[in-house]
N, C-alpha and C. Protein backbone atom coordinates (compact mmCIF):
# COMPACT_ATOMS: atom_id res chain seq x y z
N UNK A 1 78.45 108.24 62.15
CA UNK A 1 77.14 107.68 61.93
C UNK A 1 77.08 106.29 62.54
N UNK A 2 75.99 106.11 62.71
CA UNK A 2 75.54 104.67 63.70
C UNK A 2 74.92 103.72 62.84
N UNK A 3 75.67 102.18 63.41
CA UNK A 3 75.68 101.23 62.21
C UNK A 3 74.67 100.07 62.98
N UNK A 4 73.46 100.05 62.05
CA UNK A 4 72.52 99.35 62.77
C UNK A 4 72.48 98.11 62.04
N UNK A 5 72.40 96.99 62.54
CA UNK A 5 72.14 95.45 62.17
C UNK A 5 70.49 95.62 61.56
N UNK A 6 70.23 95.39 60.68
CA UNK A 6 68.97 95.43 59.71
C UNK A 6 68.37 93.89 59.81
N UNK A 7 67.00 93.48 59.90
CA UNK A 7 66.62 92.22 59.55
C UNK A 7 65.84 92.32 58.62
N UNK A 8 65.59 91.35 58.39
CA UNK A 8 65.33 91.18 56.29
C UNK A 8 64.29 91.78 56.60
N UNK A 9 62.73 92.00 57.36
CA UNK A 9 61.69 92.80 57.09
C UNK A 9 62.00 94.25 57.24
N UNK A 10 63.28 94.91 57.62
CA UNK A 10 63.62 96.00 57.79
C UNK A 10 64.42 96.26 56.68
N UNK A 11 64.85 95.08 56.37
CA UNK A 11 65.92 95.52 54.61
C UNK A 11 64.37 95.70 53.68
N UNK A 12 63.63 95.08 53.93
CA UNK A 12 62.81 95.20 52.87
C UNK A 12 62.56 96.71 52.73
N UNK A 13 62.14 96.85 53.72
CA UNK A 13 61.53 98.43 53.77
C UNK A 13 62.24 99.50 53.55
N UNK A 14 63.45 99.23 53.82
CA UNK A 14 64.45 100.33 53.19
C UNK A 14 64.91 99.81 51.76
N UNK A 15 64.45 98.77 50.83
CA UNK A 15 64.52 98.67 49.65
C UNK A 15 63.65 99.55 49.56
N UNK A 16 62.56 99.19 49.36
CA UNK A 16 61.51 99.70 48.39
C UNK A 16 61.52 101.47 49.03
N UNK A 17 61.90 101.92 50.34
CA UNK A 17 61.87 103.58 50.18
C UNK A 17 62.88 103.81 49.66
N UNK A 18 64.15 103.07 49.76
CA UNK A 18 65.12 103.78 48.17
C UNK A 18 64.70 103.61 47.13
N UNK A 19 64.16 102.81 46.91
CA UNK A 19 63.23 102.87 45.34
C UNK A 19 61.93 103.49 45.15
N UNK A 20 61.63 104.04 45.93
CA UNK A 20 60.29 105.30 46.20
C UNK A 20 59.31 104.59 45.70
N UNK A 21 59.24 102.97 45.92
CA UNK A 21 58.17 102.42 46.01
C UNK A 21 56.78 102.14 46.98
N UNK A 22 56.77 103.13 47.54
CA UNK A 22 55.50 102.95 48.93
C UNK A 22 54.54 103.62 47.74
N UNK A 23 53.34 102.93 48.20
CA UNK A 23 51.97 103.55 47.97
C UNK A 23 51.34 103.78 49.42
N UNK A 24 50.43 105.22 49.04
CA UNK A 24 49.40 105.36 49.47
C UNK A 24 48.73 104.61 50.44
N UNK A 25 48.29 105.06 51.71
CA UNK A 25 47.44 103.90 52.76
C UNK A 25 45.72 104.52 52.63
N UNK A 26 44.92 103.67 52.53
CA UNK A 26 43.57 104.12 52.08
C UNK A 26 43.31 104.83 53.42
N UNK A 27 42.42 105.60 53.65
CA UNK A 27 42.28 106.09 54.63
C UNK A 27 43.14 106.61 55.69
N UNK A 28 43.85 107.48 55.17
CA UNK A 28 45.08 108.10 55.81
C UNK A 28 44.79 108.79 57.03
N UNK A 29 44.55 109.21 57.17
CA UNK A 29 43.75 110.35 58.35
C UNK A 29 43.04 109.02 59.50
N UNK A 30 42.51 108.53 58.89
CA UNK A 30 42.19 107.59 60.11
C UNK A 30 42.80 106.64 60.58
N UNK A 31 44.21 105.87 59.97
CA UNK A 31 45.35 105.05 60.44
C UNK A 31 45.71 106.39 61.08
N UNK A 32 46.51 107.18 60.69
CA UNK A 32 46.99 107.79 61.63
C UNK A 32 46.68 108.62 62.83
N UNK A 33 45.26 108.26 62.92
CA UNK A 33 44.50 108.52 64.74
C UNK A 33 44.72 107.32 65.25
N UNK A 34 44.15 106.27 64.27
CA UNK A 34 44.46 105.05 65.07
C UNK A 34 45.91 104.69 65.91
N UNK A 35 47.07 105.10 64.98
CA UNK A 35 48.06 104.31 65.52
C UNK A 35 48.52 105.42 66.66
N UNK A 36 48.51 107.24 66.53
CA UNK A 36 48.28 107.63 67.54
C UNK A 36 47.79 107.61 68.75
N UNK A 37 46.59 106.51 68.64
CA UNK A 37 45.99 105.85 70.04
C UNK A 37 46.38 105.00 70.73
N UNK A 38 47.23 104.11 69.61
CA UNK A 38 48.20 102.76 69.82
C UNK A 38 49.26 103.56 71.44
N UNK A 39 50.26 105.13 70.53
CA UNK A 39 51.45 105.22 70.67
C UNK A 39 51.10 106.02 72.12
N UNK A 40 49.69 106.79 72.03
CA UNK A 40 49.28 107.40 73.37
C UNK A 40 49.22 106.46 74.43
N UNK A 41 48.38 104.88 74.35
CA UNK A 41 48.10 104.18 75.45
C UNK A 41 49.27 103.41 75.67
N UNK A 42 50.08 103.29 75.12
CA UNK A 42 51.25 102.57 74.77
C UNK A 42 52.34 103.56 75.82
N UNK A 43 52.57 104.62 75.89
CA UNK A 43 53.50 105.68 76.52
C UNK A 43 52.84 106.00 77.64
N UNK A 44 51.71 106.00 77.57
CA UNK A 44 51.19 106.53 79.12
C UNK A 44 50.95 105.49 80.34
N UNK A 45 51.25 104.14 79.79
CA UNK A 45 50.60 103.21 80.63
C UNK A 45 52.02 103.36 81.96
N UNK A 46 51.13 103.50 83.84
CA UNK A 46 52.22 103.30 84.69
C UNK A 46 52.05 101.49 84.95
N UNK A 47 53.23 101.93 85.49
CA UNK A 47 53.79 100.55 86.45
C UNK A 47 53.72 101.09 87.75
N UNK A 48 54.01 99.82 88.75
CA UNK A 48 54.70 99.74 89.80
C UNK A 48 55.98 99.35 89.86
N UNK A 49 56.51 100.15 90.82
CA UNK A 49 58.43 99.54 91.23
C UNK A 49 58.21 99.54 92.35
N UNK A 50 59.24 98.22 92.47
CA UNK A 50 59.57 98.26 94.10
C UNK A 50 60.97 98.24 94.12
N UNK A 51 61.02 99.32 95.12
CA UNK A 51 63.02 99.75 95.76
C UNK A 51 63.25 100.14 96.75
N UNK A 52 64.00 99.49 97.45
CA UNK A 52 64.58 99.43 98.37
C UNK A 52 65.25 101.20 98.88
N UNK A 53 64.67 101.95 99.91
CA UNK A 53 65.57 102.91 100.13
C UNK A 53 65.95 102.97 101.75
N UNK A 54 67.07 103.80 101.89
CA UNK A 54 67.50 104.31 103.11
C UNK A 54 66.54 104.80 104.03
N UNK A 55 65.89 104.37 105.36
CA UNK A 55 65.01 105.23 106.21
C UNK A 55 65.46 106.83 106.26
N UNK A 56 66.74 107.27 106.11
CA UNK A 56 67.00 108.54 106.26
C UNK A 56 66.33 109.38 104.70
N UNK A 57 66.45 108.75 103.90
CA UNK A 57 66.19 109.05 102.33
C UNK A 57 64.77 109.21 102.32
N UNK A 58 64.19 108.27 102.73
CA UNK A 58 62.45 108.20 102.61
C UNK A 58 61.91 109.65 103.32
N UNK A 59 62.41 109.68 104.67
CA UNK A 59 62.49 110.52 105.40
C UNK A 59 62.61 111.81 104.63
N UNK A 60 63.31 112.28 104.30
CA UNK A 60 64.29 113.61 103.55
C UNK A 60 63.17 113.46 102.22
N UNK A 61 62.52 112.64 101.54
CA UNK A 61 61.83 112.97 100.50
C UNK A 61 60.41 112.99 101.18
N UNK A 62 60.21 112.82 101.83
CA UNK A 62 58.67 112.95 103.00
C UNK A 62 58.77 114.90 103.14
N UNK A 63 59.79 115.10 103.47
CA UNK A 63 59.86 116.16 104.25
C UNK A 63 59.84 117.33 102.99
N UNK A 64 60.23 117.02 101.85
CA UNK A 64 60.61 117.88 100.83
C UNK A 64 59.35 117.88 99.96
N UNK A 65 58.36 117.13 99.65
CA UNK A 65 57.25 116.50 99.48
C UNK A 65 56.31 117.54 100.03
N UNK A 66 56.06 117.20 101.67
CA UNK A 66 55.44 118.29 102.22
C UNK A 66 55.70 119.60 102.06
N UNK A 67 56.75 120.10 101.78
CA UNK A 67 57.39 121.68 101.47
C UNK A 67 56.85 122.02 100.24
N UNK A 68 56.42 120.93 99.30
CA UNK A 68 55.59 121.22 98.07
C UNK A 68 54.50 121.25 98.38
N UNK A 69 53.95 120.65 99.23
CA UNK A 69 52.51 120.29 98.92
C UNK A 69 52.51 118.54 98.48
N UNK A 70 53.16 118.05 98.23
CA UNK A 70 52.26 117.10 96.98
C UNK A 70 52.80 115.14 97.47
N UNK A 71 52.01 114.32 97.82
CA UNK A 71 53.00 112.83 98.11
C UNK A 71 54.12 112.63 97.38
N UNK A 72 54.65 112.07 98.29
CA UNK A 72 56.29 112.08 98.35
C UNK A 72 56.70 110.48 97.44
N UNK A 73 54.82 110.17 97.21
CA UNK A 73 55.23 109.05 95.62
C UNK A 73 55.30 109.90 94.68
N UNK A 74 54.37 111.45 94.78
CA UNK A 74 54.48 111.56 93.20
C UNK A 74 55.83 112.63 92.84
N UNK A 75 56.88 112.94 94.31
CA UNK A 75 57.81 113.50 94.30
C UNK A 75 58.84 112.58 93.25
N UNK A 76 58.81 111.44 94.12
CA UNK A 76 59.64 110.36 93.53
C UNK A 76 59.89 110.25 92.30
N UNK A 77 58.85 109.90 91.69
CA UNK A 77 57.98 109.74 90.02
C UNK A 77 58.63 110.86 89.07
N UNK A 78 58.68 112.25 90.15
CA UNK A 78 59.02 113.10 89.29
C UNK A 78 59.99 113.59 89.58
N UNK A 79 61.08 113.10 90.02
CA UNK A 79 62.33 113.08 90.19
C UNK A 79 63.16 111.93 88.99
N UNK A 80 62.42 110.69 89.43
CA UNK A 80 62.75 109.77 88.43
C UNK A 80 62.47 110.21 86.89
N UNK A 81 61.56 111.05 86.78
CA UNK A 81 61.34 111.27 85.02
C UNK A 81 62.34 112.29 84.80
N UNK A 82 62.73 113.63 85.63
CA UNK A 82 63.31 114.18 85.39
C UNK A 82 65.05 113.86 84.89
N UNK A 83 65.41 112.92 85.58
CA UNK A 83 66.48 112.14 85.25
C UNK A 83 66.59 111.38 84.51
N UNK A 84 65.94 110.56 83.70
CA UNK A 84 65.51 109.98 82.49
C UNK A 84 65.10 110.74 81.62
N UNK A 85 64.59 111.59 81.35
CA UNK A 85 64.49 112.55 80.77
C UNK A 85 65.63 113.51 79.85
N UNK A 86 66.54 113.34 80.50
CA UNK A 86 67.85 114.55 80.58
C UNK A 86 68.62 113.72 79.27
């Protein structure tokens, strides 16, 4: 098991759920669309990167790109998620 460093607003909170002290949030159903909207715009937002590659590499993902169909940014993208992903 994995031993996590706690800070006191995080000790708090695991006091009171070992002591099955949480109440109720008024409007339940609607915090939890809300913060779902939080965690949706929050995860979906892109960036830009910039990296440096090999002319032969760019090349070779140009070419593999076209064999799909689809730009060889959004090859990239989804090469990179797939590996992060794993």
């Amino acid at each position: 098991m994995k031993y996590y460093e706690l800070d006191k607003k995080e000790k708090e909170i695991l006091d009171d759920f070992e002591k099955e002290s949480f109440t109720s949030v008024p409007r339940k159903a609607s915090e939890i669309r809300r913060y779902r909207t939080y965690t949706k715009s929050t995860l979906n937002k892109r960036r830009n990167m910039n990296i440096r590659l090999s002319e032969r590499d760019v090349q070779k993902m140009k070419a593999k790109a076209a064999e799909k169909g689809i730009p060889y940014q959004t090859l990239a993208s989804s090469v990179l998620h797939e590996y992060t992903s794993r």
